[in-house]
Protein backbone atom coordinates (compact mmCIF):
# COMPACT_ATOMS: atom_id res chain seq x y z
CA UNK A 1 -7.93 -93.44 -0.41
CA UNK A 2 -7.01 -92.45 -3.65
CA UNK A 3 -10.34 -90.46 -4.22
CA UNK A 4 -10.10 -88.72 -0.89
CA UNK A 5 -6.59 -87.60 -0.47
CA UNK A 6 -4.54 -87.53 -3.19
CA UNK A 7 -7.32 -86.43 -6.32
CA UNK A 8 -8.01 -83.44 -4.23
CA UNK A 9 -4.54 -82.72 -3.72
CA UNK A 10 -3.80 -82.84 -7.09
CA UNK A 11 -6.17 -81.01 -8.22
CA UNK A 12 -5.22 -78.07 -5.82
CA UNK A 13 -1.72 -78.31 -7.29
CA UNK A 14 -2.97 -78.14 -10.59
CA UNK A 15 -5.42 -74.50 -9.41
CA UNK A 16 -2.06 -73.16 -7.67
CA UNK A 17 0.37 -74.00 -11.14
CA UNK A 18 -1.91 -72.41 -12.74
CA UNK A 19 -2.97 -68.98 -10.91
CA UNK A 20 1.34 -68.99 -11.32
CA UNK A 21 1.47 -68.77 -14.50
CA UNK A 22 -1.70 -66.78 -15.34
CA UNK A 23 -0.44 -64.05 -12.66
CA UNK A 24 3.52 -64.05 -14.47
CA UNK A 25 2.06 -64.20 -18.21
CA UNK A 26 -0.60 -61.41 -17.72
CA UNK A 27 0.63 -58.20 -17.11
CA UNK A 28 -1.44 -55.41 -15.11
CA UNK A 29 0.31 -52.37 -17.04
CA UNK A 30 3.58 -51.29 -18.85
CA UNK A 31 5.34 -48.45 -19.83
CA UNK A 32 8.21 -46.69 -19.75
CA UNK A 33 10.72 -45.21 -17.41
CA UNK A 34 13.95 -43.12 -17.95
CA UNK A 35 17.00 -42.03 -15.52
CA UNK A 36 19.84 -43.55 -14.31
CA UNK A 37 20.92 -46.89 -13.20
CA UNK A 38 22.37 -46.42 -9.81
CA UNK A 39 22.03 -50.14 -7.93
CA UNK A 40 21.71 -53.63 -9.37
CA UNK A 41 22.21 -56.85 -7.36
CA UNK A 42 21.96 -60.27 -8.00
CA UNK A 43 19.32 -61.43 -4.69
CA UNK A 44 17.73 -63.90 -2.58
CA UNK A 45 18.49 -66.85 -1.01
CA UNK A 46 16.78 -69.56 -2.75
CA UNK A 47 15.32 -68.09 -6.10
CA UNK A 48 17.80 -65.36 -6.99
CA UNK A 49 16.52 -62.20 -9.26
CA UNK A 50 18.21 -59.35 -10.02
CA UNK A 51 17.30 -55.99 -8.14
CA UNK A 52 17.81 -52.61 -8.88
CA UNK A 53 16.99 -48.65 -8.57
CA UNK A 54 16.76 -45.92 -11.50
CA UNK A 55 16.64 -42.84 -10.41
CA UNK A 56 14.50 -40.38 -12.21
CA UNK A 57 15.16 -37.03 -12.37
CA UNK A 58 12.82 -34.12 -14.22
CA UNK A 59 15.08 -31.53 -14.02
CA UNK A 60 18.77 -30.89 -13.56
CA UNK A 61 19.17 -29.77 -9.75
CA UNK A 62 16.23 -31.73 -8.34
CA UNK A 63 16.24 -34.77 -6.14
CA UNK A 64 15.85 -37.53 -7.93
CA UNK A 65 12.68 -40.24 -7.10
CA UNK A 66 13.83 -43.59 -7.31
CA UNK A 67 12.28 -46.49 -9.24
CA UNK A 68 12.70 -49.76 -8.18
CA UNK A 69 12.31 -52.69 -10.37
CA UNK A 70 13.09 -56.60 -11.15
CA UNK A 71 14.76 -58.37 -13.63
CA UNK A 72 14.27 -61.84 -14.25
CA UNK A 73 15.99 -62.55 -17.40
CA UNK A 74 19.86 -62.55 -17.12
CA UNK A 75 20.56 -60.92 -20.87
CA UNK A 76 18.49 -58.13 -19.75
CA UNK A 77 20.46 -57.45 -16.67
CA UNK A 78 23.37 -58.00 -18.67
CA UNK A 79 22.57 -54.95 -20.64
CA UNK A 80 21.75 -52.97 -17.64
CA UNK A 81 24.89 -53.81 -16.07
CA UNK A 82 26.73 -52.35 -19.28
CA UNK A 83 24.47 -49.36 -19.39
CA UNK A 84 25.15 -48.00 -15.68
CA UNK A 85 26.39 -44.42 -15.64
CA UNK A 86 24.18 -43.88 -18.56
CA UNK A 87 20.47 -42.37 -19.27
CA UNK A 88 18.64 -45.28 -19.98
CA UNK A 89 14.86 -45.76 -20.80
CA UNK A 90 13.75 -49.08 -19.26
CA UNK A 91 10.90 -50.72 -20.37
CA UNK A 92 9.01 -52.81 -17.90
CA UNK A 93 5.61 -54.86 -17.18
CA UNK A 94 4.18 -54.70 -13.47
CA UNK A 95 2.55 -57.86 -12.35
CA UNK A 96 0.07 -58.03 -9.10
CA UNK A 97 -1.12 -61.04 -6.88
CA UNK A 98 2.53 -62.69 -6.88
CA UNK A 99 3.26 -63.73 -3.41
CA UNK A 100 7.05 -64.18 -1.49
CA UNK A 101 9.78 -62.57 -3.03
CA UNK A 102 10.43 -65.88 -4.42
CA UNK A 103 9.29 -64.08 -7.91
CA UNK A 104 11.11 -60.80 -6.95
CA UNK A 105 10.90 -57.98 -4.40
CA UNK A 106 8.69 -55.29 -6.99
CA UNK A 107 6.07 -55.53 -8.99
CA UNK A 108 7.55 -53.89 -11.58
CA UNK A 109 9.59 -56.48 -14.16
CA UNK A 110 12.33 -54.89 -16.39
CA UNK A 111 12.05 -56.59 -19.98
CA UNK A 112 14.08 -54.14 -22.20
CA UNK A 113 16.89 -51.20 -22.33
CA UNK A 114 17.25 -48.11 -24.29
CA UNK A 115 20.50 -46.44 -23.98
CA UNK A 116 20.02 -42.37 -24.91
CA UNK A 117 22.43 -40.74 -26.71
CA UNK A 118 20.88 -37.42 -25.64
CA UNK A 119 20.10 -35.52 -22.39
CA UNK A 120 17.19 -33.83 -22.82
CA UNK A 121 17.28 -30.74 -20.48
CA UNK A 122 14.70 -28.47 -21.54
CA UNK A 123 12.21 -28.77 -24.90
CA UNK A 124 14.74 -28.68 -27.98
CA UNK A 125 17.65 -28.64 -25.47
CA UNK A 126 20.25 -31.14 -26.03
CA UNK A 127 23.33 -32.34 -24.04
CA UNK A 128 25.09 -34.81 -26.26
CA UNK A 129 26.65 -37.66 -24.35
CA UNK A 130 30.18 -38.57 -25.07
CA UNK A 131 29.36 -41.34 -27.63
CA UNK A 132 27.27 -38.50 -29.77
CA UNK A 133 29.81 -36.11 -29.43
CA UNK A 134 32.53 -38.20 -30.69
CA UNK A 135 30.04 -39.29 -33.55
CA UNK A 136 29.01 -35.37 -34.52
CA UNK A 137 32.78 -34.57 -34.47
CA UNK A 138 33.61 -37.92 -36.44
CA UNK A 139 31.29 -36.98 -39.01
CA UNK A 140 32.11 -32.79 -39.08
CA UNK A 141 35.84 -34.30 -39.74
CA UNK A 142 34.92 -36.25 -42.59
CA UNK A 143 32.62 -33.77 -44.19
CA UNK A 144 35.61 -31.24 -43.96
CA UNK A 145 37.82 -33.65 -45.47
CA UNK A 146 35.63 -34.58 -48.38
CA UNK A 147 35.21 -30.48 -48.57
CA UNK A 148 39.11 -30.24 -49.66
């Protein structure tokens, strides 16, 4: 009995364990994407991941395409969460032949933030977000006051 029923079954557990964790640790492609964090929710009923949308945007006035992605580490969405409302970059690896949403509704799997202290609107055009501003004028006061 042992031969005929449960070998083979654990040997099929063993295959399916690990196609799992040859499809999560190999990534298809990554890159780079940069907008604005407009939606991030915590989802799912029985294995929770956290969902989201960054919408991209070329150039001021256009509609934005959105760009939705997963996160699966909870420090990462913490940093999202405190980014929102800013241009971010997001870095991210998409992974293929993951069934369910079990493992996340998108293929594409945030692992890392940049925050940008710039909006780039044309090339050598900059719009200097409030945090840069405050910085340039921090630094213009205390170069005038070493001036004196």
């Amino acid at each position: 009995m042992f031969k005929r029923l449960v070998l083979p079954l654990l040997v099929l557990a063993l295959l399916v364990a690990l196609y799992f964790w040859a499809a999560m640790s190999w990534s298809y492609s990554s890159g780079e994407r940069a907008g604005w964090v407009q939606k991030l929710s915590n989802k799912g009923w029985l294995c929770k991941t956290w969902e989201g949308e960054l919408a991209l945007v070329s150039l001021p006035g256009t509609t934005p395409e959105k760009f939705a992605f997963t996160i699966r580490d909870a420090e990462v969405a913490m940093q999202v969460t405190r980014a929102m409302g800013k241009r971010v970059s997001l870095h991210y690896e998409e992974k293929v032949g993951l069934p369910g949403s079990c493992f996340g509704d998108t293929r594409h799997y945030v692992t890392g933030i940049t925050v940008s202290e710039e909006i780039p609107l044309a090339a050598g055009v900059m719009v200097p977000t409030h945090a840069a501003s405050a910085a340039a004028s921090a630094a213009a006061a205390a170069a005038s006051a070493a001036a004196r």
